[in-house]
Protein backbone atom coordinates (compact mmCIF):
# COMPACT_ATOMS: atom_id res chain seq x y z
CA UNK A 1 41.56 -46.32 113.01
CA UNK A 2 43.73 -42.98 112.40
CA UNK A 3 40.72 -41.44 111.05
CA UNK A 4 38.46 -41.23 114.21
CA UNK A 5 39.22 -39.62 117.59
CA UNK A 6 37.74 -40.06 121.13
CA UNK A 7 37.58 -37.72 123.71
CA UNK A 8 36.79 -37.77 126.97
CA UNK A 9 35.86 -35.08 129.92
CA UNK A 10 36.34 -36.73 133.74
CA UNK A 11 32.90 -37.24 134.59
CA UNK A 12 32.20 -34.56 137.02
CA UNK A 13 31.25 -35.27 140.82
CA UNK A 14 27.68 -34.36 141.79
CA UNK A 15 28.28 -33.37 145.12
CA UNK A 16 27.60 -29.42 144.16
CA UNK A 17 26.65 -27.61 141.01
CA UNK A 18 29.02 -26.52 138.05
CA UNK A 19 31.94 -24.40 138.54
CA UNK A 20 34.30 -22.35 135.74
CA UNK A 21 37.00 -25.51 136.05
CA UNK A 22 34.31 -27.70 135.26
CA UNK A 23 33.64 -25.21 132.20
CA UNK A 24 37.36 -25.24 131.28
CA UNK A 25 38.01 -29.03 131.08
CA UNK A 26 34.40 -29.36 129.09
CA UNK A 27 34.98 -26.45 126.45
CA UNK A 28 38.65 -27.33 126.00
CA UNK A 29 37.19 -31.11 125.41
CA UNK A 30 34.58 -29.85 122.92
CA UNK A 31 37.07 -27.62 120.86
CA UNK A 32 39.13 -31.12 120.73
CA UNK A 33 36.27 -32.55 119.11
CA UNK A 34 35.19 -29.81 116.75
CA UNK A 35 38.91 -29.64 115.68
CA UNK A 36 38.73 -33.14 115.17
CA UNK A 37 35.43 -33.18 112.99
CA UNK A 38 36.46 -30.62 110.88
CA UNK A 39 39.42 -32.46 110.03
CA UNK A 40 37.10 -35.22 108.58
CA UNK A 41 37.52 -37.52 111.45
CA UNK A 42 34.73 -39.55 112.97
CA UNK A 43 34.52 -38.20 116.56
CA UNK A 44 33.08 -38.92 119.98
CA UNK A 45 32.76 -36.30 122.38
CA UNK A 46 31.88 -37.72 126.23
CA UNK A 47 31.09 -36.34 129.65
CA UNK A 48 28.99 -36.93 132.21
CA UNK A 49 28.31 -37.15 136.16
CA UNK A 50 30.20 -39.59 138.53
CA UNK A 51 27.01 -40.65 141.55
CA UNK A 52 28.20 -42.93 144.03
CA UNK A 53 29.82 -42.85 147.42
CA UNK A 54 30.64 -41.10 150.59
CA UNK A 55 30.66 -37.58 149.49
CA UNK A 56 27.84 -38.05 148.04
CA UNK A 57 25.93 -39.68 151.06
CA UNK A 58 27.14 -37.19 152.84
CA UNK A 59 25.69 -34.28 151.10
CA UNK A 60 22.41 -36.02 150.73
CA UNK A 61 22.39 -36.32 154.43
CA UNK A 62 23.56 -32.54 154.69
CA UNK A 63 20.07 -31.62 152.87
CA UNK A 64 18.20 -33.87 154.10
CA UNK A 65 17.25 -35.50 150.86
CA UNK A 66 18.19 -39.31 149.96
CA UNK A 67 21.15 -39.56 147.24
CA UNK A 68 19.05 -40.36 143.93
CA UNK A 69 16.79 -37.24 144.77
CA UNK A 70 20.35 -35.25 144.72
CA UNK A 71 22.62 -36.89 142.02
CA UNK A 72 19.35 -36.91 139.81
CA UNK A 73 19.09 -33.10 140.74
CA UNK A 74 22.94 -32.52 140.30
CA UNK A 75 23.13 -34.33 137.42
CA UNK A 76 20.06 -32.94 135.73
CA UNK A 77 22.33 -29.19 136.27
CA UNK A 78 25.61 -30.18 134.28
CA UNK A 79 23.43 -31.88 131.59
CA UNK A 80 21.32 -28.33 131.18
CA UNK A 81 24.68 -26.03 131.53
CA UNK A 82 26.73 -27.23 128.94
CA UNK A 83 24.48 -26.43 125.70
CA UNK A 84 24.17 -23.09 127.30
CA UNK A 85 27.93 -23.11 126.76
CA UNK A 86 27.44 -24.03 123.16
CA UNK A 87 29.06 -27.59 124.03
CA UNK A 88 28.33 -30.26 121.84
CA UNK A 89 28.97 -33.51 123.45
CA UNK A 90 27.74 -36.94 122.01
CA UNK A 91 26.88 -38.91 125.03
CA UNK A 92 26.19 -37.81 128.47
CA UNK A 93 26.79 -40.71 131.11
CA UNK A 94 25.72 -41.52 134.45
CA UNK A 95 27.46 -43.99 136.86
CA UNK A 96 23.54 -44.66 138.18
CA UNK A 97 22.55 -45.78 134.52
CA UNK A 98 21.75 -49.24 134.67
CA UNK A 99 24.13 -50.37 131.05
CA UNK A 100 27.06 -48.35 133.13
CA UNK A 101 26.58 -50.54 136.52
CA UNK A 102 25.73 -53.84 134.73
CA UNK A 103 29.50 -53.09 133.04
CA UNK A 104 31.13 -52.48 136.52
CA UNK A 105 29.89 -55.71 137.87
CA UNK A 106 31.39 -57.66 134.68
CA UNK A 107 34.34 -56.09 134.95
CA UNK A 108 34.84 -56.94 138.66
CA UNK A 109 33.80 -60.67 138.47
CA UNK A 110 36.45 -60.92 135.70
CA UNK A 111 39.57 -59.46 137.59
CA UNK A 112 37.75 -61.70 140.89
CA UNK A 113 37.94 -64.54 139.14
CA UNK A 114 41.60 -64.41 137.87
CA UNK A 115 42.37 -63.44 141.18
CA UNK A 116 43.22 -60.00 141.13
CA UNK A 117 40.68 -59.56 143.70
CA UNK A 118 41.52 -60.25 147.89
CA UNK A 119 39.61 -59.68 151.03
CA UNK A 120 41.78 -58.29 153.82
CA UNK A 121 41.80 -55.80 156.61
CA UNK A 122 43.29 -52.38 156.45
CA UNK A 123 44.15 -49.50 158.98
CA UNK A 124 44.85 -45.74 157.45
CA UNK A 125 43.64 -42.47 157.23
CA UNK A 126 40.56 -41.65 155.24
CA UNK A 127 39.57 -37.98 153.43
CA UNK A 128 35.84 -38.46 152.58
CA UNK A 129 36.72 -35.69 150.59
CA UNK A 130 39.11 -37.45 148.40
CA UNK A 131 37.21 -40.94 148.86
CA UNK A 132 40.74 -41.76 149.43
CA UNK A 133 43.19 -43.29 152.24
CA UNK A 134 46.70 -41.21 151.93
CA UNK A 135 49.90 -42.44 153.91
CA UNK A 136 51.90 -40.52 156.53
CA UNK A 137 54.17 -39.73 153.62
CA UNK A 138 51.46 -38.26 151.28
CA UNK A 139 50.49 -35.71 154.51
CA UNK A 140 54.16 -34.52 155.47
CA UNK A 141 53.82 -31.31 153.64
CA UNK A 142 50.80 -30.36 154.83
CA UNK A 143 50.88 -31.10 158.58
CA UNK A 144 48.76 -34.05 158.21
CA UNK A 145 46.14 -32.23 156.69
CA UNK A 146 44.25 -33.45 153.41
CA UNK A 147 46.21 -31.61 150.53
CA UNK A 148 42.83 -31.23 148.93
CA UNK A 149 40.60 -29.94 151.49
CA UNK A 150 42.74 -29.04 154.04
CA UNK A 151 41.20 -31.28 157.11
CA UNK A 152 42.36 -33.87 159.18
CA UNK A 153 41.68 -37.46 157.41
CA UNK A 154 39.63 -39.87 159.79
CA UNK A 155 41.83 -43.36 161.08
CA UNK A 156 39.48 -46.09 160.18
CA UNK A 157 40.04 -49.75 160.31
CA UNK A 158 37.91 -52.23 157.59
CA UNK A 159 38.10 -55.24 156.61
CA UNK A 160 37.56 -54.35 152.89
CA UNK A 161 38.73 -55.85 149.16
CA UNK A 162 41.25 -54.96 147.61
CA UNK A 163 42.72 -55.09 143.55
CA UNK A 164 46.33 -56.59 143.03
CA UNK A 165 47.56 -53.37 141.49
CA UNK A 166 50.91 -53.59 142.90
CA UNK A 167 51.29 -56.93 140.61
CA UNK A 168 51.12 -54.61 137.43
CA UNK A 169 53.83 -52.02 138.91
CA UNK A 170 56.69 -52.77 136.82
CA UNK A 171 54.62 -53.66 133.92
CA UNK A 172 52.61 -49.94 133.90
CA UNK A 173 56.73 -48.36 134.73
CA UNK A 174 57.79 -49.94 131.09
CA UNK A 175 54.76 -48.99 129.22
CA UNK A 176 55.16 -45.62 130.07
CA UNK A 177 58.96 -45.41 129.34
CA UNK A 178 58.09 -47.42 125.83
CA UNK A 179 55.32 -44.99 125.37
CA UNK A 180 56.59 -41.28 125.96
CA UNK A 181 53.67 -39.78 124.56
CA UNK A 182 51.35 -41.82 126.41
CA UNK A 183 50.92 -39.26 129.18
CA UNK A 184 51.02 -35.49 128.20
CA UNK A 185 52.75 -33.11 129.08
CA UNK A 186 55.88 -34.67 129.91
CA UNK A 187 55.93 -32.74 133.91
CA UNK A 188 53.05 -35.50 134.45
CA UNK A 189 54.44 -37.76 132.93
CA UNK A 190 57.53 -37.60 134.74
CA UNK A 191 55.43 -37.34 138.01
CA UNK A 192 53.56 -40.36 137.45
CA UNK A 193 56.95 -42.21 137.18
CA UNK A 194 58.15 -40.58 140.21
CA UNK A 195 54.92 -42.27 142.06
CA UNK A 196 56.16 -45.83 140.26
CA UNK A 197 60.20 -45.22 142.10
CA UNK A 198 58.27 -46.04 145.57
CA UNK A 199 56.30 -49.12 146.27
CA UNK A 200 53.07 -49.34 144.64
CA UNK A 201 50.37 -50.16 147.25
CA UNK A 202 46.76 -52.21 146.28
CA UNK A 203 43.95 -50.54 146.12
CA UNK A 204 41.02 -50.97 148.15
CA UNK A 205 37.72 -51.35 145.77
CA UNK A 206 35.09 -51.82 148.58
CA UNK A 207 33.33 -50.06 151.20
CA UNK A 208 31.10 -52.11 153.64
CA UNK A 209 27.38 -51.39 153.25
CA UNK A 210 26.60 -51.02 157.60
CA UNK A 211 28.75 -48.39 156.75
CA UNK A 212 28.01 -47.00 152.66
CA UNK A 213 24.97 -48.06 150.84
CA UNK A 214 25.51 -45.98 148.46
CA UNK A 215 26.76 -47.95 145.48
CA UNK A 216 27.05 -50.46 143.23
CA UNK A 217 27.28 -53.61 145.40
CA UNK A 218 30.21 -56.19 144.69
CA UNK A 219 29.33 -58.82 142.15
CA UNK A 220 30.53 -61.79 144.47
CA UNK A 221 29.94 -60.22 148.31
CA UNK A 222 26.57 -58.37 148.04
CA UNK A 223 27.60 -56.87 151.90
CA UNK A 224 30.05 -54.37 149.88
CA UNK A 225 29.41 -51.80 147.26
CA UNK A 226 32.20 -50.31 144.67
CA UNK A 227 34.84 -48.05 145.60
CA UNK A 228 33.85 -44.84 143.65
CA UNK A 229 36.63 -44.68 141.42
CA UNK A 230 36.71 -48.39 140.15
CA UNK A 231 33.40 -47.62 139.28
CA UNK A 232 33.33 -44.13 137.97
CA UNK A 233 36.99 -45.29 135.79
CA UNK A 234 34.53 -47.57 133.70
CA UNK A 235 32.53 -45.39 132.23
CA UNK A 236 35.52 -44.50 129.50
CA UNK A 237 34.41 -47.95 128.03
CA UNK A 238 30.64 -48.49 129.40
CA UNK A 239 29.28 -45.44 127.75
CA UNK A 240 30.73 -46.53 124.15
CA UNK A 241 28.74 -50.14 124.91
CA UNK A 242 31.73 -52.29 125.87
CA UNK A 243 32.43 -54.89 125.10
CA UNK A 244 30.66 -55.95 121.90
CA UNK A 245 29.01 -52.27 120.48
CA UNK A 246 30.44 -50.84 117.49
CA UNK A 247 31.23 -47.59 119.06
CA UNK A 248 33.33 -49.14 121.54
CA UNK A 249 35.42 -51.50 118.65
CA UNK A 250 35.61 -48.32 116.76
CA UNK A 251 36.33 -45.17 119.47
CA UNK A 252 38.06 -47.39 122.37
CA UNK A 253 41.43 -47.70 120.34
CA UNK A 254 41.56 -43.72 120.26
CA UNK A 255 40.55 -42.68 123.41
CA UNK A 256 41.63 -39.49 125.09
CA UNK A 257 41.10 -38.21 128.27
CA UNK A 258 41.77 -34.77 129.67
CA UNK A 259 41.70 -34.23 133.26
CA UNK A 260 42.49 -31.92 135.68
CA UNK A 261 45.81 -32.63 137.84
CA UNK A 262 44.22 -33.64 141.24
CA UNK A 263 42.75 -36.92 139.39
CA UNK A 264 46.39 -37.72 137.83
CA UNK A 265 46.84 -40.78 140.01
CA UNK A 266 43.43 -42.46 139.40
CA UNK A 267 43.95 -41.92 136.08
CA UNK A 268 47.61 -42.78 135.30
CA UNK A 269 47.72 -45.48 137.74
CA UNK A 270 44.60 -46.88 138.92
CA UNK A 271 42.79 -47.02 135.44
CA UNK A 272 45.66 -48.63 133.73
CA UNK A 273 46.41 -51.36 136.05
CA UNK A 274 42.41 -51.76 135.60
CA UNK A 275 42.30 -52.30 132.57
CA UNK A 276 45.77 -55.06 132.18
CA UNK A 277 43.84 -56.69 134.70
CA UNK A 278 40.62 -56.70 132.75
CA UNK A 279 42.39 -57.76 129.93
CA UNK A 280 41.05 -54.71 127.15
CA UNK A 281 43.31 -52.63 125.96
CA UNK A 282 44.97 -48.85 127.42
CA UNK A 283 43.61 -45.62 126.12
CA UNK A 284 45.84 -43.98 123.51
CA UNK A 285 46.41 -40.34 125.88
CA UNK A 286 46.39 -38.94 129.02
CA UNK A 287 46.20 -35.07 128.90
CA UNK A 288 46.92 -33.39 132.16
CA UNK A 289 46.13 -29.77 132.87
CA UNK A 290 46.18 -27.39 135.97
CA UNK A 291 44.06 -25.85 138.31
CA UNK A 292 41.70 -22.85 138.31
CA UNK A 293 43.03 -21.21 141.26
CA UNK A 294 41.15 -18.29 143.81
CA UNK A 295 44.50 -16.25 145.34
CA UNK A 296 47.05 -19.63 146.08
CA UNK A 297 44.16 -22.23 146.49
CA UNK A 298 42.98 -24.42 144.04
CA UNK A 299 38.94 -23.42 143.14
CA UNK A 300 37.21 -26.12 145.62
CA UNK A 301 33.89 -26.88 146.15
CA UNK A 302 34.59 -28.45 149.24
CA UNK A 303 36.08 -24.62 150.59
CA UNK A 304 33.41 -23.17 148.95
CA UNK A 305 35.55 -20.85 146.87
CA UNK A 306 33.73 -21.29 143.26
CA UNK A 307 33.22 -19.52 140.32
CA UNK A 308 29.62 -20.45 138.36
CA UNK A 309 30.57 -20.04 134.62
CA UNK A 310 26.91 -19.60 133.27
CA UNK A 311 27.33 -15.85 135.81
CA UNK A 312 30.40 -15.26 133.55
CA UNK A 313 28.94 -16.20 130.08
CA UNK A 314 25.96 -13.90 131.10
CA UNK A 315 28.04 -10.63 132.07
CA UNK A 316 30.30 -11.38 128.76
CA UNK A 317 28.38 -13.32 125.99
CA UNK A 318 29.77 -17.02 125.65
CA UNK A 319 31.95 -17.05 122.68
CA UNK A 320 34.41 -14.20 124.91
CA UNK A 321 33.63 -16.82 127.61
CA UNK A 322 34.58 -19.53 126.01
């Protein structure tokens, strides 16, 4: 096992083209896995494109054009970009492939059927932004805005799904005081115990299809479809052929991902708990960067304040670039 070494980019929203922090997280990822290699280790190097839900409804409906015609698009953008960055990755995933979807459904029934998995009704305020609900708490500090976007998150009322995450709160707390190194650096770390002092809430996994068709629909209620990020989570295992592909047996038990700060939660929380519930094993790291930032704000595609990194690698060459 010590001798191989996964790596793994978030797979990157399609909702608008490439920008320079989508660059960053890829290149740092591919000089990972080229440091890796050259140390003699058998490496896999992913990234990808995440497809589904509202935001990206929305900007289909924005253009005018139905989601596939944009996420294939999209998609078809981040694939051609990154060789033009001399980025070398070994698998490029979409959450539209058919193995990655037929994996999400598996992966649901399982955690339905040892009864992880309720149906409920929940009030709360919704970023379609952040594909999100945030509490009154989370908004404080920013005057009820969206700390993301910086807009007003819409009340809605559903009767949705939800996962049993809270179940696994105490559980993920000790594994990440047994683990120190687990999440990296230790600021993160620390803040993703700070989220674990307060009540852990369960996580709604479902949106109703009067209101989101765009999805993967639930396994067991076929008038839902997957929350994006219990779907766009799995493709860490789906693209390595979970459960039974050698990649998968050989590449799981090393798995790192690096991500930008924003996704911490999903990540350190959500993806964990996921997995306990599934019953496979945790990655090995979590590796937590900052933000690309344009004067105080975070670079946003949503604001519209973006940097294209192929207009950078053509005024400077890409190895200064990179």
């Amino acid at each position: 096992m010590s001798d191989r070494f996964y790596v793994t980019t978030p797979i990157y929203y399609v909702n608008a083209e490439p920008h320079l922090g989508h660059a960053y997280t890829t290149i740092v990822a591919d000089v990972l896995a080229r440091f890796h290699r050259l140390a003699g280790e058998e490496t896999f190097f992913l990234t990808g494109t995440d497809e589904h839900g509202d935001k990206i409804a929305e900007a289909a409906r924005g253009e005018g054009v139905d989601p596939k015609e944009l996420t294939d698009r999209i998609s078809s953008i981040f694939r051609a970009t990154w060789p033009k960055l001399s980025i070398e990755h070994d698998y490029f995933i979409r959450t539209t492939d058919p193995a990655h979807k037929k994996v999400v459904s598996e992966i649901l029934k399982r955690v339905y059927d040892s009864g992880d998995i309720y149906f409920d009704k929940y009030a709360g305020l919704y970023c379609v932004g952040c594909e999100r609900f945030y509490t009154e708490k989370e908004l404080a500090d920013t005057n009820g805005l969206c700390p993301q976007h910086l807009k007003p998150p819409e009340e809605r009322t559903e009767e949705n799904y939800f996962f049993r995450m809270s179940k696994y709160q105490d559980w993920l707390k000790g594994y990440i005081l047994d683990n120190p190194d687990f999440i990296r650096p230790e600021r993160y770390r620390n803040e993703v115990l700070a989220m674990l002092a307060e009540p852990l809430d369960d996580l709604c996994i479902s949106r109703p299809v009067s209101r989101l068709s765009w999805g993967i629909p639930l396994p067991f209620d076929d008038r839902y479809v997957t929350y994006v990020w219990f779907d766009a989570l799995i493709n860490y295992i789906s693209a390595l052929g979970y459960p039974e592909a050698e990649d998968y047996k050989n590449f799981w038990p090393r798995a790192n991902h690096l991500i930008a700060k924003d996704i911490l939660k999903p990540h350190a929380i959500f993806w964990p708990t996921m997995l306990k519930a599934a019953g496979i094993p945790l990655y090995q790291h979590l590796h937590v960067h900052g933000y690309w930032i344009i004067g105080e704000m975070k670079m946003s595609k949503s604001l519209g304040t973006l940097v294209k990194p192929l207009d950078l690698a053509e005024i400077y060459g890409v190895d200064p670039f990179r």
